[in-house]
C-alpha atoms as a PDB file:
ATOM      1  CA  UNK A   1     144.762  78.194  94.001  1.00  0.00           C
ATOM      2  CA  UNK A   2     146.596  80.246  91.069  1.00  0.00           C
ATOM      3  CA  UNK A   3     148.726  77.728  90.639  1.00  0.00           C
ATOM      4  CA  UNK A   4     146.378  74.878  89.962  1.00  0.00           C
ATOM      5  CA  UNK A   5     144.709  77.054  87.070  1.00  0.00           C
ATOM      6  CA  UNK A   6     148.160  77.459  85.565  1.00  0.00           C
ATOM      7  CA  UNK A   7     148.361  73.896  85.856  1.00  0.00           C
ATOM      8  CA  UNK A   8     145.101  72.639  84.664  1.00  0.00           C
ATOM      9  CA  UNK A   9     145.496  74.936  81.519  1.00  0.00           C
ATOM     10  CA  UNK A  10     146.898  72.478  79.356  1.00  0.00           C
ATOM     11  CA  UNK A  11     144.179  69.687  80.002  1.00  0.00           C
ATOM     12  CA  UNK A  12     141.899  72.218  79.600  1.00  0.00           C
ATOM     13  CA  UNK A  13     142.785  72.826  75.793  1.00  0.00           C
ATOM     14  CA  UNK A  14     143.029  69.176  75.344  1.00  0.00           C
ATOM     15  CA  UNK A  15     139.315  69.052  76.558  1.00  0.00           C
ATOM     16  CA  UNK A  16     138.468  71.793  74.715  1.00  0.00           C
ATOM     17  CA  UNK A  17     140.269  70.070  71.400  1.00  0.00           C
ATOM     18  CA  UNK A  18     139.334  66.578  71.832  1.00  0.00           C
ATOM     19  CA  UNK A  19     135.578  67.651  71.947  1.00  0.00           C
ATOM     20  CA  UNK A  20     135.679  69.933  69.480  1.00  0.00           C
ATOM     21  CA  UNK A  21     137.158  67.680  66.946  1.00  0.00           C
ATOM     22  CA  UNK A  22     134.831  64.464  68.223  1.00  0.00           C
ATOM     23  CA  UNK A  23     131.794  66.723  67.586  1.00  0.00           C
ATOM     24  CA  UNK A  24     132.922  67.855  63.920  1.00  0.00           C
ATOM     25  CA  UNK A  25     133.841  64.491  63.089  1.00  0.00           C
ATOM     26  CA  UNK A  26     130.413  62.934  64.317  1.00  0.00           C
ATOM     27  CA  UNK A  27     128.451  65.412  62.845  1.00  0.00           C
ATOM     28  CA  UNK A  28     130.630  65.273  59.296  1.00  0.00           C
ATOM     29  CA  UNK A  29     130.119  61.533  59.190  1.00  0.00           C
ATOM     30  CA  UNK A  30     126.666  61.766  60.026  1.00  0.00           C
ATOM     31  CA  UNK A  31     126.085  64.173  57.353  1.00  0.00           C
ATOM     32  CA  UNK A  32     128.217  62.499  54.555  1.00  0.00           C
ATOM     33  CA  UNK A  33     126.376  59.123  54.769  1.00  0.00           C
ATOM     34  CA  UNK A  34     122.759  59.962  55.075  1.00  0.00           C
ATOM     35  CA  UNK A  35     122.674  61.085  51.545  1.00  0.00           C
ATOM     36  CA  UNK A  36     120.490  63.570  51.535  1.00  0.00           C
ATOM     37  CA  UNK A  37     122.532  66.156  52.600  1.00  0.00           C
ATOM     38  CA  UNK A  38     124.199  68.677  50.161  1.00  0.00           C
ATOM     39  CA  UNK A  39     127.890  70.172  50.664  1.00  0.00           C
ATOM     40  CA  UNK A  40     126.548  73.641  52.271  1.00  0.00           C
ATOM     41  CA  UNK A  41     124.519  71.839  54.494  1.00  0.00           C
ATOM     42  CA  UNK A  42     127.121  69.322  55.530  1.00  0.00           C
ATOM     43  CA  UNK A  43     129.046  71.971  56.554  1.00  0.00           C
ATOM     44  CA  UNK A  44     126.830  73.823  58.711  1.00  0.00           C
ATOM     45  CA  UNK A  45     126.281  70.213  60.482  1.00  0.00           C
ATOM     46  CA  UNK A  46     129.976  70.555  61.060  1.00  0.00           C
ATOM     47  CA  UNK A  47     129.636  73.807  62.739  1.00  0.00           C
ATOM     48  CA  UNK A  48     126.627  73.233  65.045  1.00  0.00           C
ATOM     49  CA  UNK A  49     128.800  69.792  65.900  1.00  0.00           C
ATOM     50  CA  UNK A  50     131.759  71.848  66.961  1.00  0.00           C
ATOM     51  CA  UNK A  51     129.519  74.094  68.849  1.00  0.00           C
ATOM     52  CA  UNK A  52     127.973  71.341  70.597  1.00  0.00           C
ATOM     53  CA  UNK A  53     131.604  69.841  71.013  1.00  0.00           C
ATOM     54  CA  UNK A  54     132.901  73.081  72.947  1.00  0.00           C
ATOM     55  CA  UNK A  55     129.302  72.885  75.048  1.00  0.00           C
ATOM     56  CA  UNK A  56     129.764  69.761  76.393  1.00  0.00           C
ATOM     57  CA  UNK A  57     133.297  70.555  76.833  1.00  0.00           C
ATOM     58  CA  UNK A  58     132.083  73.815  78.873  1.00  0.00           C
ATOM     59  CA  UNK A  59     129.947  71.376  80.996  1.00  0.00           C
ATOM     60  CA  UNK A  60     133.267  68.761  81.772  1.00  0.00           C
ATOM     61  CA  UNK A  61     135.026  71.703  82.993  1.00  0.00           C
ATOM     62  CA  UNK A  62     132.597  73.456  84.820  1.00  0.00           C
ATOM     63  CA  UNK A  63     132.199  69.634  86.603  1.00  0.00           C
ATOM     64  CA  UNK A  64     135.896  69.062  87.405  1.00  0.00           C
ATOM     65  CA  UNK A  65     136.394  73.063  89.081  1.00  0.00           C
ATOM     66  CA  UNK A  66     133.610  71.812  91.269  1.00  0.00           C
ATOM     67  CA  UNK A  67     135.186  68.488  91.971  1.00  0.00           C
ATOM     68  CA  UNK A  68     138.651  70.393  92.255  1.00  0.00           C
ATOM     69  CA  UNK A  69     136.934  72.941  94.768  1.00  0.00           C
ATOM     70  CA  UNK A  70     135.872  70.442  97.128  1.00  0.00           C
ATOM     71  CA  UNK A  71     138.871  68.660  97.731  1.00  0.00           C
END
């Protein structure tokens, strides 16, 4: 069992990044073409969409472990 977490580590951080980076970039894009945002607020979109990102990420992992434990 250790040795699957070692090995699941690395797709882990790709979850993790690939999230992370979708839910910045959604939320930036959102925020920089509704034009009625201004720069501080853009930014805090940002944020909250790289919280969300790692959320959702949370959720995909917690979903796979289960799926892992059950095979």
């Amino acid at each position: 069992m250790n040795n699957w977490k070692n090995s699941f580590t690395p797709a882990r951080k790709l979850l993790y990044c690939g999230f992370l980076i979708f839910g910045g970039t959604l939320c930036g894009i959102y925020g920089f073409t509704a034009n009625r945002f201004r720069t501080d607020e853009i930014i805090f979109l940002i944020i909250g969409g790289i919280v969300a990102g790692i959320s959702l990420a949370m959720i995909f992992c917690g979903i796979i472990s289960l799926i892992k434990e059950k095979e």
